[in-house]
N, C-alpha and C. Protein backbone atom coordinates (compact mmCIF):
# COMPACT_ATOMS: atom_id res chain seq x y z
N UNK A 1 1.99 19.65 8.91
CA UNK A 1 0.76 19.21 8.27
C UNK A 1 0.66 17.69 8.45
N UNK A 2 -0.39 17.17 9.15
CA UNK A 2 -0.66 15.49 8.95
C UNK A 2 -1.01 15.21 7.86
N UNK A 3 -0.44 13.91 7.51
CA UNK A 3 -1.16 13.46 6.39
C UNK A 3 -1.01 11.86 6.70
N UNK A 4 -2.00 11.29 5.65
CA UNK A 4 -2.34 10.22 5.68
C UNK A 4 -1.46 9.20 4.40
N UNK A 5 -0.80 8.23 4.71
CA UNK A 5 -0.21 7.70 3.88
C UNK A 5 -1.29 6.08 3.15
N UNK A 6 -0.79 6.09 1.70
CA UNK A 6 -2.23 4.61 1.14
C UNK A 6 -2.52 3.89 2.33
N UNK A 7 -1.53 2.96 2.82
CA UNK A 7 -1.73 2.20 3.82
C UNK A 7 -2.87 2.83 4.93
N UNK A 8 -2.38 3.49 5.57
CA UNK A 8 -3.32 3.97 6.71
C UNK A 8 -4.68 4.41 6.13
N UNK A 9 -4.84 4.95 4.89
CA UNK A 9 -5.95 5.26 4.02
C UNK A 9 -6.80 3.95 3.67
N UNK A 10 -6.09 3.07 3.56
CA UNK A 10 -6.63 1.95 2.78
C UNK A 10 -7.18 1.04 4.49
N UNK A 11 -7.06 0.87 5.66
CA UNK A 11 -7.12 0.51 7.02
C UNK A 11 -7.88 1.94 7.42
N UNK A 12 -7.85 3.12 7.66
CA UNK A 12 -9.29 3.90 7.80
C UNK A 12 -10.64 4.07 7.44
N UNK A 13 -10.26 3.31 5.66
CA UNK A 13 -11.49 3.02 4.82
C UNK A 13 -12.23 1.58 5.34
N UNK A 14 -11.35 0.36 5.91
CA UNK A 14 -11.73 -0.83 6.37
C UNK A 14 -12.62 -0.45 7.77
N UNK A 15 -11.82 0.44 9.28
CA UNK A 15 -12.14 1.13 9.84
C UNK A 15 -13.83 1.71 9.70
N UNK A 16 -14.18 2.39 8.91
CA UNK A 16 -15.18 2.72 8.74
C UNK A 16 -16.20 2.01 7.95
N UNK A 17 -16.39 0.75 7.94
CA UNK A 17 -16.59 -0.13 7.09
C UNK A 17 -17.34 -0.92 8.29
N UNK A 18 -16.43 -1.55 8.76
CA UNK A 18 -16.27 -2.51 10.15
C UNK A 18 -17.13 -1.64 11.81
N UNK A 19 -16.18 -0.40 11.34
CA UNK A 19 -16.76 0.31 12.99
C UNK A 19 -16.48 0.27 14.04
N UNK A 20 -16.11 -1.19 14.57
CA UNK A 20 -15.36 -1.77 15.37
C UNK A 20 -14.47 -2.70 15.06
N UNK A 21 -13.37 -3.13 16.27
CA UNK A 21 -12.45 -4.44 15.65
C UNK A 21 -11.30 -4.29 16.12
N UNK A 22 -11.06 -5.62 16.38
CA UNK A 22 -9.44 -6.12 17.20
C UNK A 22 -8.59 -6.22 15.97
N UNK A 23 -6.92 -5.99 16.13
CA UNK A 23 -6.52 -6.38 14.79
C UNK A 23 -6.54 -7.06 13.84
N UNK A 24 -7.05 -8.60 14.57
CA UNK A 24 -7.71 -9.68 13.87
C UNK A 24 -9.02 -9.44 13.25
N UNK A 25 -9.34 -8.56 13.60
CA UNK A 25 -11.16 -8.39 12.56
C UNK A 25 -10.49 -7.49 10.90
N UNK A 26 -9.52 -6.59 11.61
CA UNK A 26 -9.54 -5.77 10.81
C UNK A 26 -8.55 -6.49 9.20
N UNK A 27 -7.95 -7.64 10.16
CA UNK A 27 -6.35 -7.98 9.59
C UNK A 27 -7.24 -9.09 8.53
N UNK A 28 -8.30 -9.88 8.94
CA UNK A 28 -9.46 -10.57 8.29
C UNK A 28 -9.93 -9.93 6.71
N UNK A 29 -10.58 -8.65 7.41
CA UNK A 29 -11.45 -8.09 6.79
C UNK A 29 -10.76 -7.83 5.15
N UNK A 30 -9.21 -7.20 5.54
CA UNK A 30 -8.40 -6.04 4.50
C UNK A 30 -7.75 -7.75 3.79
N UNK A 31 -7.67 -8.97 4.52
CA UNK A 31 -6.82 -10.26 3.77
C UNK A 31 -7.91 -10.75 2.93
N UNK A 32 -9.15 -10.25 2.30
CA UNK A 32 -9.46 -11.02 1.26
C UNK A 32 -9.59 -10.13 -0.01
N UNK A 33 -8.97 -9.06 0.10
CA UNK A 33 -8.77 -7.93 -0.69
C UNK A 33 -7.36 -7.75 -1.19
N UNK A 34 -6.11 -7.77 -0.30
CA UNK A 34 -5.32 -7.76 0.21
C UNK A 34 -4.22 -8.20 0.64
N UNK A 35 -3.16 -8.91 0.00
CA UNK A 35 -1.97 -9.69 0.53
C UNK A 35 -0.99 -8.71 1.29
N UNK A 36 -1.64 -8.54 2.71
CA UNK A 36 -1.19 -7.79 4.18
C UNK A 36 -0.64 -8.89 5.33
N UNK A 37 0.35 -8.11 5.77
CA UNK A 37 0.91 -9.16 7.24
C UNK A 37 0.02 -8.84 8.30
N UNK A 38 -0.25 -9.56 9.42
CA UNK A 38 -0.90 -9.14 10.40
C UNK A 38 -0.38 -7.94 11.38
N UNK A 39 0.83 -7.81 11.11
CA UNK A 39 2.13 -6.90 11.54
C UNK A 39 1.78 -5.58 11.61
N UNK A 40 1.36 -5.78 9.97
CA UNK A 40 1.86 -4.71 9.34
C UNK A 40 -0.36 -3.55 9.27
N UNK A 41 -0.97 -4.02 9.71
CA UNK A 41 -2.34 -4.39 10.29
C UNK A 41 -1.82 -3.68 11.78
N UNK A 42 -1.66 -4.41 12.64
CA UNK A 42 -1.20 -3.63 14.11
C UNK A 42 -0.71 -2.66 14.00
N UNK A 43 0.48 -2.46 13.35
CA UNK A 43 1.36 -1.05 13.16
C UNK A 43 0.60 0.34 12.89
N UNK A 44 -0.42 -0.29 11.76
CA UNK A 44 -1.13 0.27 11.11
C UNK A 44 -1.99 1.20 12.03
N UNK A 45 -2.53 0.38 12.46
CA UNK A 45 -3.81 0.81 13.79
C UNK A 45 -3.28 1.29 14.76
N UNK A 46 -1.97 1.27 15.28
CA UNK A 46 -1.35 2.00 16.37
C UNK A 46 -1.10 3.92 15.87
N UNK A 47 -0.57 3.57 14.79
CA UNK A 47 -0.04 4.74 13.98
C UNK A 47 -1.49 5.82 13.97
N UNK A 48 -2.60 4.92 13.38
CA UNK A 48 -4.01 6.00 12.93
C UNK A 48 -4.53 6.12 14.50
N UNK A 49 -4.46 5.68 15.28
CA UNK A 49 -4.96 5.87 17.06
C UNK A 49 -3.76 7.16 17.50
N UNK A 50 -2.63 6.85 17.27
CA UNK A 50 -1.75 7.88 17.96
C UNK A 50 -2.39 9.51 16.96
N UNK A 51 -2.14 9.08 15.65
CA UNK A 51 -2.53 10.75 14.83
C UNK A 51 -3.92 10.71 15.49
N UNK A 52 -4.31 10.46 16.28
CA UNK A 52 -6.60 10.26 16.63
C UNK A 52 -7.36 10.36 15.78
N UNK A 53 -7.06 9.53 15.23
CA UNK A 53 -8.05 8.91 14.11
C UNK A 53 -9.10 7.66 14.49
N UNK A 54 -8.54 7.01 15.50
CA UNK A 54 -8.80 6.27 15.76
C UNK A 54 -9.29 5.67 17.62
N UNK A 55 -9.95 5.54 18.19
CA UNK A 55 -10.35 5.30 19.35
C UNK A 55 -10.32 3.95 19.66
N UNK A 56 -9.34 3.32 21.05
CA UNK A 56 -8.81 2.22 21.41
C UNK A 56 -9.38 1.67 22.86
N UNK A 57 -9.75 0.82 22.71
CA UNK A 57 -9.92 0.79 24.02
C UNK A 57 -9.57 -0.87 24.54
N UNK A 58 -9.96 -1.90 25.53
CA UNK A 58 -9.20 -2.86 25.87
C UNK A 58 -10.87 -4.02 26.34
N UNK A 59 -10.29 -5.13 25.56
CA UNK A 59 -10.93 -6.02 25.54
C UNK A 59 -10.88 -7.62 26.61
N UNK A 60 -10.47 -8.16 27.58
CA UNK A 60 -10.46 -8.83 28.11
C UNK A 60 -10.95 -10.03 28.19
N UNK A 61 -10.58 -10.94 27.44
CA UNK A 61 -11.46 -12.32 27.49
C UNK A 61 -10.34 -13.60 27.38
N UNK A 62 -10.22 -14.44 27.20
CA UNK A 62 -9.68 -15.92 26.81
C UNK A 62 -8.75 -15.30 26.45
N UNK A 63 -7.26 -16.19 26.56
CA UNK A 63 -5.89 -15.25 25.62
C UNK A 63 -5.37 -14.29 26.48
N UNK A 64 -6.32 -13.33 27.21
CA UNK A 64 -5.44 -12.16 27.59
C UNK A 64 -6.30 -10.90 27.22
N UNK A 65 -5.61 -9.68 27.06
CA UNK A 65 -6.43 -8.59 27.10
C UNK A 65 -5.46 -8.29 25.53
N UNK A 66 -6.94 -7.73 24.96
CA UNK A 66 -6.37 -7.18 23.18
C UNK A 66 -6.94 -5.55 23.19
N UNK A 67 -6.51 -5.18 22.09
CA UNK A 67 -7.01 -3.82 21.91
C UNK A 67 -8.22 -3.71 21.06
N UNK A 68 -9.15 -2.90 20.90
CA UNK A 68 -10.34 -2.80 20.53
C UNK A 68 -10.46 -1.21 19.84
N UNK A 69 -10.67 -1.39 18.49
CA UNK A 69 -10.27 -0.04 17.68
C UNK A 69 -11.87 0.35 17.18
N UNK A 70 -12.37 1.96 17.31
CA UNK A 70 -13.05 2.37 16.56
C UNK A 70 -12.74 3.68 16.19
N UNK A 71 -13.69 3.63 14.74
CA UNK A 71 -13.50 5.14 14.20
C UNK A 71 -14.27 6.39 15.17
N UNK A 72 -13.02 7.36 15.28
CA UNK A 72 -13.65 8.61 15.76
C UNK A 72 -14.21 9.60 14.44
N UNK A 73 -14.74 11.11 15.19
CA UNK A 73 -15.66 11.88 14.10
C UNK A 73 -14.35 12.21 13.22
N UNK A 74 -13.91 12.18 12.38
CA UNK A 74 -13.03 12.31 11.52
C UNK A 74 -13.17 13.18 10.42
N UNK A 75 -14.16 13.66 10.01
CA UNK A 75 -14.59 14.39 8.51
C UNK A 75 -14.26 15.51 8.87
N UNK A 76 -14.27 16.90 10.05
CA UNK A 76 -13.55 17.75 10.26
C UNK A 76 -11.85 17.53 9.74
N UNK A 77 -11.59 16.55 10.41
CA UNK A 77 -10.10 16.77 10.28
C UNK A 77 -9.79 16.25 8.51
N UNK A 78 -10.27 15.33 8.38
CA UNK A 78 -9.86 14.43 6.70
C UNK A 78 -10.42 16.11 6.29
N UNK A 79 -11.63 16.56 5.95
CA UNK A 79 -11.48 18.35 5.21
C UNK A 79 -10.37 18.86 5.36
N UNK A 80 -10.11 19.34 6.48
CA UNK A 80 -8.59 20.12 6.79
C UNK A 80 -7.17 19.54 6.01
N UNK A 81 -7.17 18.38 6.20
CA UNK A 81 -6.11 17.85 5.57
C UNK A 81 -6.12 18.42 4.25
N UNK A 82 -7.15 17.60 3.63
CA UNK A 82 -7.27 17.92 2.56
C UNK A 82 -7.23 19.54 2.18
N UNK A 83 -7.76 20.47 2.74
CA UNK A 83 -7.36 21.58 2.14
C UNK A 83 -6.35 22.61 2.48
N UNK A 84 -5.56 22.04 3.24
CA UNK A 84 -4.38 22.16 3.57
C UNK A 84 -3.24 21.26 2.75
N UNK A 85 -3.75 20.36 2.13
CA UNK A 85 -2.47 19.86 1.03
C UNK A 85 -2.96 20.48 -0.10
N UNK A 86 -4.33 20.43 -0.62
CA UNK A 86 -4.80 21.29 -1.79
C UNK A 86 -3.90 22.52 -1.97
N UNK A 87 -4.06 23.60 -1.04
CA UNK A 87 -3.36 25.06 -0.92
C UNK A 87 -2.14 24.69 -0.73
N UNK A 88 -1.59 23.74 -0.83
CA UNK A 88 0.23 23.77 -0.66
C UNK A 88 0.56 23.34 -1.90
N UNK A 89 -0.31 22.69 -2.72
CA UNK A 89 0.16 22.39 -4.16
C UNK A 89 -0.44 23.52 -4.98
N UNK A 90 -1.64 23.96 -4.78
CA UNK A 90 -2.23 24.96 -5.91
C UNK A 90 -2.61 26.53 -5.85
N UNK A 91 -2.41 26.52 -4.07
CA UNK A 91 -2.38 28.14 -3.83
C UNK A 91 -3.85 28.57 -3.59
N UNK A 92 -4.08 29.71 -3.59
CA UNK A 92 -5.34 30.61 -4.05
C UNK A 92 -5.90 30.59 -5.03
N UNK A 93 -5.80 30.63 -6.08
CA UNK A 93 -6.13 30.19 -7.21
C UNK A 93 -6.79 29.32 -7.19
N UNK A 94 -6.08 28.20 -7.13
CA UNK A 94 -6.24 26.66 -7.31
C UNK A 94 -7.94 26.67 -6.03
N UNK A 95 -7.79 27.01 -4.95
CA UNK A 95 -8.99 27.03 -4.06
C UNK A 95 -10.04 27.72 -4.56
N UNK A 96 -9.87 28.48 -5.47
CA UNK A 96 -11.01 29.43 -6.23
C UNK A 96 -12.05 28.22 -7.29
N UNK A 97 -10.90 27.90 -7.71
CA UNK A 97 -11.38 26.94 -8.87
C UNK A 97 -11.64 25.58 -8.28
N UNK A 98 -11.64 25.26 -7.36
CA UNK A 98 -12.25 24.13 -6.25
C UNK A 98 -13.40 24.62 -5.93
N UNK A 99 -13.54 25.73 -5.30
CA UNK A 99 -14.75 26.20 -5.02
C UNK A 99 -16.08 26.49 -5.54
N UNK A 100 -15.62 26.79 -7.23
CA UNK A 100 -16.26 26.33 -8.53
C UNK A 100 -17.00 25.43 -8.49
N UNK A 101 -16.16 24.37 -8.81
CA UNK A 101 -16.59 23.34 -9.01
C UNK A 101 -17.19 22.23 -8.06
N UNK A 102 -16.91 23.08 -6.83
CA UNK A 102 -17.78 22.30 -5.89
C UNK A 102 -19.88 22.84 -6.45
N UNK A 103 -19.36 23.80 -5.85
CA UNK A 103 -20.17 24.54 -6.11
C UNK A 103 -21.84 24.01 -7.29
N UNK A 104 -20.86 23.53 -8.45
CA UNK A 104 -21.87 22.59 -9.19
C UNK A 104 -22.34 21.75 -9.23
N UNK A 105 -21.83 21.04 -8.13
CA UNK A 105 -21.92 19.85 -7.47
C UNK A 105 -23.66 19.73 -6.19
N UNK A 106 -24.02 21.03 -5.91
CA UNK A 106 -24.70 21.51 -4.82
C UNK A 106 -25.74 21.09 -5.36
């Protein structure tokens, strides 16, 4: 089962925020919220691109060539997750009574 740990949660939410962004946009964006390393920002974004969460591609200018991150369609998979950890903590049941209460929500 994938799952998503705060960190990578908290940098997917920036991610979709932003849209686009080199680690420096993103490492910007999450440092006025945030006492984050820039490190720990890269790691971050490598990690959510490898699970494909994330779409990379390569930027070329002054400096050298950087990486260039955007969000892919993701709401299929973030559902799945989610109800795939739901049913591992609460069963059948527990999805009945989700379904409820979605339900009132409509």
């Amino acid at each position: 089962m994938l799952m998503l740990g705060p960190l990578e949660r908290e940098v997917l939410s920036c991610m979709n925020e932003i849209k686009e962004g080199t680690v420096r946009d993103v490492y910007r964006h999450m440092k006025r919220e945030k006492n984050i390393a820039y490190t720990t920002v890269s790691t971050t974004l490598e990690r959510l691109y490898e699970k494909d969460f994330l779409n990379r591609g390569e930027d070329t200018g002054r400096g050298g060539t950087r990486y260039v991150y955007s969000v892919r369609d993701i709401k299929p998979k973030i559902a799945k997750m989610f109800v795939d950890e739901f049913m591992s903590m609460f069963g059948k049941s527990g999805m009945s009574a989700l379904h409820e209460e979605i339900n009132k929500h409509e």
